[in-house]
N, C-alpha and C. Protein backbone atom coordinates (compact mmCIF):
# COMPACT_ATOMS: atom_id res chain seq x y z
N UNK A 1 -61.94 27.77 -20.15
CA UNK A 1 -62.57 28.69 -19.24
C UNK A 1 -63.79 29.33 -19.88
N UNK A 2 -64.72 29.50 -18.92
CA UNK A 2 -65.66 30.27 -19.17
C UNK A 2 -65.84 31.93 -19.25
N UNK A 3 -66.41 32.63 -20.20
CA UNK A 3 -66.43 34.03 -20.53
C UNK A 3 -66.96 34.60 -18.98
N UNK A 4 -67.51 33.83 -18.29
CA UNK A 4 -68.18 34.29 -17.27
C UNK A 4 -67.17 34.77 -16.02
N UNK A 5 -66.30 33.44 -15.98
CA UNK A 5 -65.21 32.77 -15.05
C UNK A 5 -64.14 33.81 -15.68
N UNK A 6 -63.94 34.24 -17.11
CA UNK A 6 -62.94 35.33 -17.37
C UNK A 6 -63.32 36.77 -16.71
N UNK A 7 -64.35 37.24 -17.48
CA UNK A 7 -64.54 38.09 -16.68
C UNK A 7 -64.74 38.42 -15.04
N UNK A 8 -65.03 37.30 -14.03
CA UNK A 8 -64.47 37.80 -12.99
C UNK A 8 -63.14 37.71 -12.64
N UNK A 9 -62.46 37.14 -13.28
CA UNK A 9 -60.86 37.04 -12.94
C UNK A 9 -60.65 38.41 -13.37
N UNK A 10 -60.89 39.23 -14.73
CA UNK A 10 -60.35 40.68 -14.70
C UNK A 10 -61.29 41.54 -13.73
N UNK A 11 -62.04 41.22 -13.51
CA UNK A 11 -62.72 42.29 -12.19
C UNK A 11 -61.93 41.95 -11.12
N UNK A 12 -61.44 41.22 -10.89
CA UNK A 12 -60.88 40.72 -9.21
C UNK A 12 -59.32 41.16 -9.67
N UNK A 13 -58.49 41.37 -11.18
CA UNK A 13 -57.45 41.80 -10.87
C UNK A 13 -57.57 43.29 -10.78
N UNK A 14 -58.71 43.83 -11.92
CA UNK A 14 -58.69 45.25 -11.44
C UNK A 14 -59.14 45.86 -10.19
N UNK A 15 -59.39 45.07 -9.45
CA UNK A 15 -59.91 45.58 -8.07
C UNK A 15 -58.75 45.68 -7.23
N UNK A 16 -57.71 44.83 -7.31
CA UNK A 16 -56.92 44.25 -6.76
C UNK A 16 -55.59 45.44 -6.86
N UNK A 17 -55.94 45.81 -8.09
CA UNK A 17 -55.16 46.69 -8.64
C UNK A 17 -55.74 48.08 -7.81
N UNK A 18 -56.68 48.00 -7.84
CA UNK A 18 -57.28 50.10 -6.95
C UNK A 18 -57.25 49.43 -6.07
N UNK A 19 -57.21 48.89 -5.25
CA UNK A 19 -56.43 48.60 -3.37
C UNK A 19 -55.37 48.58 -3.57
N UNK A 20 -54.12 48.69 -4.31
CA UNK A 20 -53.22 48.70 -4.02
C UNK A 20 -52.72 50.13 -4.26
N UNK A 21 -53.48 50.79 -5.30
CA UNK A 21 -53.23 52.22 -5.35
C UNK A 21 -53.76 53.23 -3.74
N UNK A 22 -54.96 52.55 -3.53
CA UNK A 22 -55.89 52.95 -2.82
C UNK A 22 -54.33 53.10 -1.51
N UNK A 23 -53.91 51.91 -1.08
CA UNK A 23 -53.05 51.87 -0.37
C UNK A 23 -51.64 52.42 0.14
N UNK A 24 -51.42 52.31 -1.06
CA UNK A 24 -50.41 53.65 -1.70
C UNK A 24 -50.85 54.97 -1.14
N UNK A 25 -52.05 55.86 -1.15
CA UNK A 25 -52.09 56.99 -1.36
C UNK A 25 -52.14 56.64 0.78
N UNK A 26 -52.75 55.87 1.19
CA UNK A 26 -53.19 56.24 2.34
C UNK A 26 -51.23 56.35 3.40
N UNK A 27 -50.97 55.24 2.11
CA UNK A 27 -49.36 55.61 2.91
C UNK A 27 -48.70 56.34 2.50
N UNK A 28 -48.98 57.16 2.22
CA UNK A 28 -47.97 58.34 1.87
C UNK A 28 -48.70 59.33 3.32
N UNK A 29 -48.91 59.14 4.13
CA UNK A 29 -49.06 60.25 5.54
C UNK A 29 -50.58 60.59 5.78
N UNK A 30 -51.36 59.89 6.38
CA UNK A 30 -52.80 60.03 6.29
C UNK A 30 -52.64 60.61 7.59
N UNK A 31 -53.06 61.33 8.12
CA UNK A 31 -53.38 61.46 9.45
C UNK A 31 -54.59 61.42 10.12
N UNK A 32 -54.92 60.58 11.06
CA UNK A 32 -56.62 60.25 11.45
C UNK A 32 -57.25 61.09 12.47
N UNK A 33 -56.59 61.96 13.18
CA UNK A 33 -56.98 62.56 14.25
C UNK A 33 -57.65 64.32 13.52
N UNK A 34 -57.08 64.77 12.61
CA UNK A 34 -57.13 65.98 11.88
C UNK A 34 -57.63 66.02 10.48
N UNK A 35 -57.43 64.68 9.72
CA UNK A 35 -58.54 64.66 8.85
C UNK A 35 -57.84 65.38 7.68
N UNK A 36 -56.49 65.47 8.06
CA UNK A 36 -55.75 66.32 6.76
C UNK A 36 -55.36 65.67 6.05
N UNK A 37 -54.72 66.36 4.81
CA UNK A 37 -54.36 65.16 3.85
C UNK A 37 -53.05 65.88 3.54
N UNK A 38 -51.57 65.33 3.36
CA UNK A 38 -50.20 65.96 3.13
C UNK A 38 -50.02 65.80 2.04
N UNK A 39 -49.11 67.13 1.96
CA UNK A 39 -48.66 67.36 0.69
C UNK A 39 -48.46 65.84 -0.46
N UNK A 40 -47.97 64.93 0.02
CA UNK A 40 -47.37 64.59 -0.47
C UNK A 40 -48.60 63.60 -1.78
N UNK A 41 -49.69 63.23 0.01
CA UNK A 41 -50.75 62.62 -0.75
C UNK A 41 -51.50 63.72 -1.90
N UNK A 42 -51.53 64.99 -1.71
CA UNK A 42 -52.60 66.24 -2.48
C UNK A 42 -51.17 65.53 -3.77
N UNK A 43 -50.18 65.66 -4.09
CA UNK A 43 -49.58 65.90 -5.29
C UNK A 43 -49.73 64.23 -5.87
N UNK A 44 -49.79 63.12 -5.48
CA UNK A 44 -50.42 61.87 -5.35
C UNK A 44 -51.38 62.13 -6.30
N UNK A 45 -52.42 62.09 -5.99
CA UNK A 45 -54.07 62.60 -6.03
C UNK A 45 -54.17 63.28 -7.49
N UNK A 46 -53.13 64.43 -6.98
CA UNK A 46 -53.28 65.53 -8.63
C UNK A 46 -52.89 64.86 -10.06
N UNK A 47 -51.60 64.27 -9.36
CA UNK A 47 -51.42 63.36 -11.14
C UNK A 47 -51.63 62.73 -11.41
N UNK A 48 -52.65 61.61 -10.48
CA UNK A 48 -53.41 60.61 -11.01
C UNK A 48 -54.89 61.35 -11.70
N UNK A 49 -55.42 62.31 -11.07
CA UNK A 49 -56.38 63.34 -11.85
C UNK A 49 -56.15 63.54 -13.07
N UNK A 50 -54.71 63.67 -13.23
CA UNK A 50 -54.74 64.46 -14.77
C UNK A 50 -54.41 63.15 -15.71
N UNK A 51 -53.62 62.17 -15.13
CA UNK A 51 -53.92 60.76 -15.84
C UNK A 51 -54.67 60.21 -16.20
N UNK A 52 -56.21 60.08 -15.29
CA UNK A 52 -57.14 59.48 -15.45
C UNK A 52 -58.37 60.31 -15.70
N UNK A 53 -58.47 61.41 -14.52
CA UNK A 53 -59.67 61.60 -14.83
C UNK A 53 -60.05 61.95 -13.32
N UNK A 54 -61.06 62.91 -13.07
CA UNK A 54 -60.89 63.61 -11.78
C UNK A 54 -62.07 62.28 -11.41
N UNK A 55 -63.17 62.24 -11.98
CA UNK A 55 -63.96 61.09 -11.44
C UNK A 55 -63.55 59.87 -10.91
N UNK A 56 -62.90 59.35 -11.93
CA UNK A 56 -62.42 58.27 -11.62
C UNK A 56 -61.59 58.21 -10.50
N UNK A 57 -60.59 59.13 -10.07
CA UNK A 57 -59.40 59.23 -9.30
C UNK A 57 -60.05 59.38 -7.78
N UNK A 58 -61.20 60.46 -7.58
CA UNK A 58 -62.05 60.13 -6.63
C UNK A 58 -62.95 58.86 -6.21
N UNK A 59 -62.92 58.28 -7.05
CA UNK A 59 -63.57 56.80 -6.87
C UNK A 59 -62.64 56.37 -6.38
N UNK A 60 -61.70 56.00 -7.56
CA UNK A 60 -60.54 54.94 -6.49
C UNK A 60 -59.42 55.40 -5.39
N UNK A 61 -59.31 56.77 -5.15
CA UNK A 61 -58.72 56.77 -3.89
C UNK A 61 -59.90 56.91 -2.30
N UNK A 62 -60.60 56.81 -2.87
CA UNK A 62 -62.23 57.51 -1.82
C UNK A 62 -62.23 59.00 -1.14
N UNK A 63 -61.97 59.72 -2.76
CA UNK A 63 -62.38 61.20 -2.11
C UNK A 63 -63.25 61.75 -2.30
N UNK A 64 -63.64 62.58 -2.03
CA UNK A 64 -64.84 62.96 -2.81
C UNK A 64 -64.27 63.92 -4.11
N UNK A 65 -65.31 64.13 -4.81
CA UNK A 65 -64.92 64.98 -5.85
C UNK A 65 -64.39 66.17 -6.20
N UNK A 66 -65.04 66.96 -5.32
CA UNK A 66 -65.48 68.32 -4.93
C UNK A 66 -63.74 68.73 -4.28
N UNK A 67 -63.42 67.53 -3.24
CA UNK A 67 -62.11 68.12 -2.76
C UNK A 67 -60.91 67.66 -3.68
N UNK A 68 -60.96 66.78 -4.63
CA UNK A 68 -60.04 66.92 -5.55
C UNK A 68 -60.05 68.11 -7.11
N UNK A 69 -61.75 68.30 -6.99
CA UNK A 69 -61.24 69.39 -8.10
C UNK A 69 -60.61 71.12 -7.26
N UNK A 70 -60.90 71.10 -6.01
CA UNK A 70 -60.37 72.07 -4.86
C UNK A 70 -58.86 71.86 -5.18
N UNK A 71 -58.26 70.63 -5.32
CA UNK A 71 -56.95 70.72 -5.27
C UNK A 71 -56.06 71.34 -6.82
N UNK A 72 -56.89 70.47 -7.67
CA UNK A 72 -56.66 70.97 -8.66
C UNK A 72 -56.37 72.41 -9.21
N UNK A 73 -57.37 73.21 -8.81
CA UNK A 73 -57.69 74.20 -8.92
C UNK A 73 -56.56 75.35 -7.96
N UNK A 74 -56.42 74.64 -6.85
CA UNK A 74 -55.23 75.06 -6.41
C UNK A 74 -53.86 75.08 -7.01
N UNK A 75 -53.64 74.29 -7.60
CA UNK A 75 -52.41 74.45 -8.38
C UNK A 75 -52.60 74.39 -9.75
N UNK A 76 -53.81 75.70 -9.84
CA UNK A 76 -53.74 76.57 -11.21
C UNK A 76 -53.75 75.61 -12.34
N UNK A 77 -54.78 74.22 -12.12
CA UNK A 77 -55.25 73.27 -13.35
C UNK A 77 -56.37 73.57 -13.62
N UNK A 78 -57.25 73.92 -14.54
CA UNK A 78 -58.30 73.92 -15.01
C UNK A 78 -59.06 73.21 -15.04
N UNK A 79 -60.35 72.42 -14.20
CA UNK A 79 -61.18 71.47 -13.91
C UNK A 79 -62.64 71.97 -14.45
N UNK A 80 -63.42 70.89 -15.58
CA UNK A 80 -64.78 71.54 -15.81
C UNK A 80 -65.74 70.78 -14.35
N UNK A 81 -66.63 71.48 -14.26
CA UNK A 81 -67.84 70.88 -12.99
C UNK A 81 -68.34 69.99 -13.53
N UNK A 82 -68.35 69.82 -14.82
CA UNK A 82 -68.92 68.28 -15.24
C UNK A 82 -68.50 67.68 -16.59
N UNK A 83 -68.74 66.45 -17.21
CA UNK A 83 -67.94 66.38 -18.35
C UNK A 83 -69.01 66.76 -19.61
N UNK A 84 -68.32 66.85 -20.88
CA UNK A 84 -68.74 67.77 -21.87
C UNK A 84 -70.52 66.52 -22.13
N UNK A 85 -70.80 65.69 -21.62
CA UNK A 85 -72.49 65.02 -22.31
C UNK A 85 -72.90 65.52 -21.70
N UNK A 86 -72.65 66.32 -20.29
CA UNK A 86 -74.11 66.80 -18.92
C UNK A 86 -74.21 68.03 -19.94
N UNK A 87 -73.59 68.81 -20.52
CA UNK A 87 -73.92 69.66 -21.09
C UNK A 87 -74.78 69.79 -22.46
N UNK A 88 -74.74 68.76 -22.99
CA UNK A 88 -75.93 68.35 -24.19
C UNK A 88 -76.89 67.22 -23.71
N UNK A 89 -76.83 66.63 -22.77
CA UNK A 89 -77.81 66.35 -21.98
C UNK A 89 -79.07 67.42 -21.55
N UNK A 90 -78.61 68.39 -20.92
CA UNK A 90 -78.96 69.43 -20.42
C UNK A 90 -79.56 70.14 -21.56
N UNK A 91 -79.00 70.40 -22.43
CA UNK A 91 -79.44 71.37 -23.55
C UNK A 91 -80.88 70.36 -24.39
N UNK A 92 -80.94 69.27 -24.65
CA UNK A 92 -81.79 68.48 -25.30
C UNK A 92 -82.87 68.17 -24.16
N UNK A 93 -82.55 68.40 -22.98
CA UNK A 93 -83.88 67.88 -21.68
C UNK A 93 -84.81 69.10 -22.02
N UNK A 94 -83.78 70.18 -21.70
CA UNK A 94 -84.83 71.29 -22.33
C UNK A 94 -85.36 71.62 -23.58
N UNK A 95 -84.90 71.44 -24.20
CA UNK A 95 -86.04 71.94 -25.31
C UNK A 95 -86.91 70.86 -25.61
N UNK A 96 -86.88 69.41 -25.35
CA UNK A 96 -87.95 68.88 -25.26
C UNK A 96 -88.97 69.15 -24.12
N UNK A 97 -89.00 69.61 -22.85
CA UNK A 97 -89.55 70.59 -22.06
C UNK A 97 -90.21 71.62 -22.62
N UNK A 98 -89.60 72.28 -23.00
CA UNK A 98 -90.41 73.48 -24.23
C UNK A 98 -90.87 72.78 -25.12
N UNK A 99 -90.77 72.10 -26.20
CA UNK A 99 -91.51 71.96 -27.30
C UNK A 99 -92.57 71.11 -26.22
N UNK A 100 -92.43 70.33 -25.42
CA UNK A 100 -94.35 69.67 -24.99
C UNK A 100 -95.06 70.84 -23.88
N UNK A 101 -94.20 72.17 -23.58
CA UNK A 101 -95.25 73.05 -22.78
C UNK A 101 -95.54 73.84 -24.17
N UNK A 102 -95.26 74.06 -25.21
CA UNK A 102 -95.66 74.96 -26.23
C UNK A 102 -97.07 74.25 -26.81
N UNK A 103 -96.61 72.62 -26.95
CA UNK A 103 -98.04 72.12 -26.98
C UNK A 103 -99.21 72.20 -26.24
N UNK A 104 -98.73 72.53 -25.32
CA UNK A 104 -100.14 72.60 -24.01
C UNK A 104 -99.77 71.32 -23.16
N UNK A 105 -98.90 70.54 -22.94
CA UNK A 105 -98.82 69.53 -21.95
C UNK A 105 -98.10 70.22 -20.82
């Protein structure tokens, strides 16, 4: 086999693999008319968060972010708004910002 031909065989099982989670969460009580999500799915949701990773967990169940760190936060888990590089990202954008307006650019 080819490295090429391998690697899509593990993309197609890990895909294969988040539809079946994906599937999972929607059966645990989705309701389509109200747009709510049940208990059962919010506690679903939460411990795959703290397993994986709030990003990730919103990717593969298709939530958005924002309403899983809402949940989190609801049951008194501690969620940062972003992970620890946006924050030295952030810190190094700026001061190269400053050091080329101190030059005059």
């Amino acid at each position: 086999m080819s490295r090429q031909s391998t690697r899509l065989q593990i993309k197609a099982l890990i895909e294969e693999i988040n539809e079946e989670k994906r599937a999972e969460f929607r059966a645990l009580g989705y309701r389509k008319k109200k747009r709510r999500y049940t208990k059962k799915q919010k506690d679903y949701a939460v411990s795959m968060a703290q397993e994986k990773g709030v990003r990730c967990t919103s990717k593969l169940l298709g939530l958005y972010r924002k309403t899983l760190q809402r949940w989190l936060r609801a049951q008194g888990i501690w969620v940062k708004r972003c992970p620890d590089w946006v924050y030295d990202w952030a810190y190094w954008r700026n001061w190269r910002r400053e050091k080329w307006e101190r030059r005059g650019y």
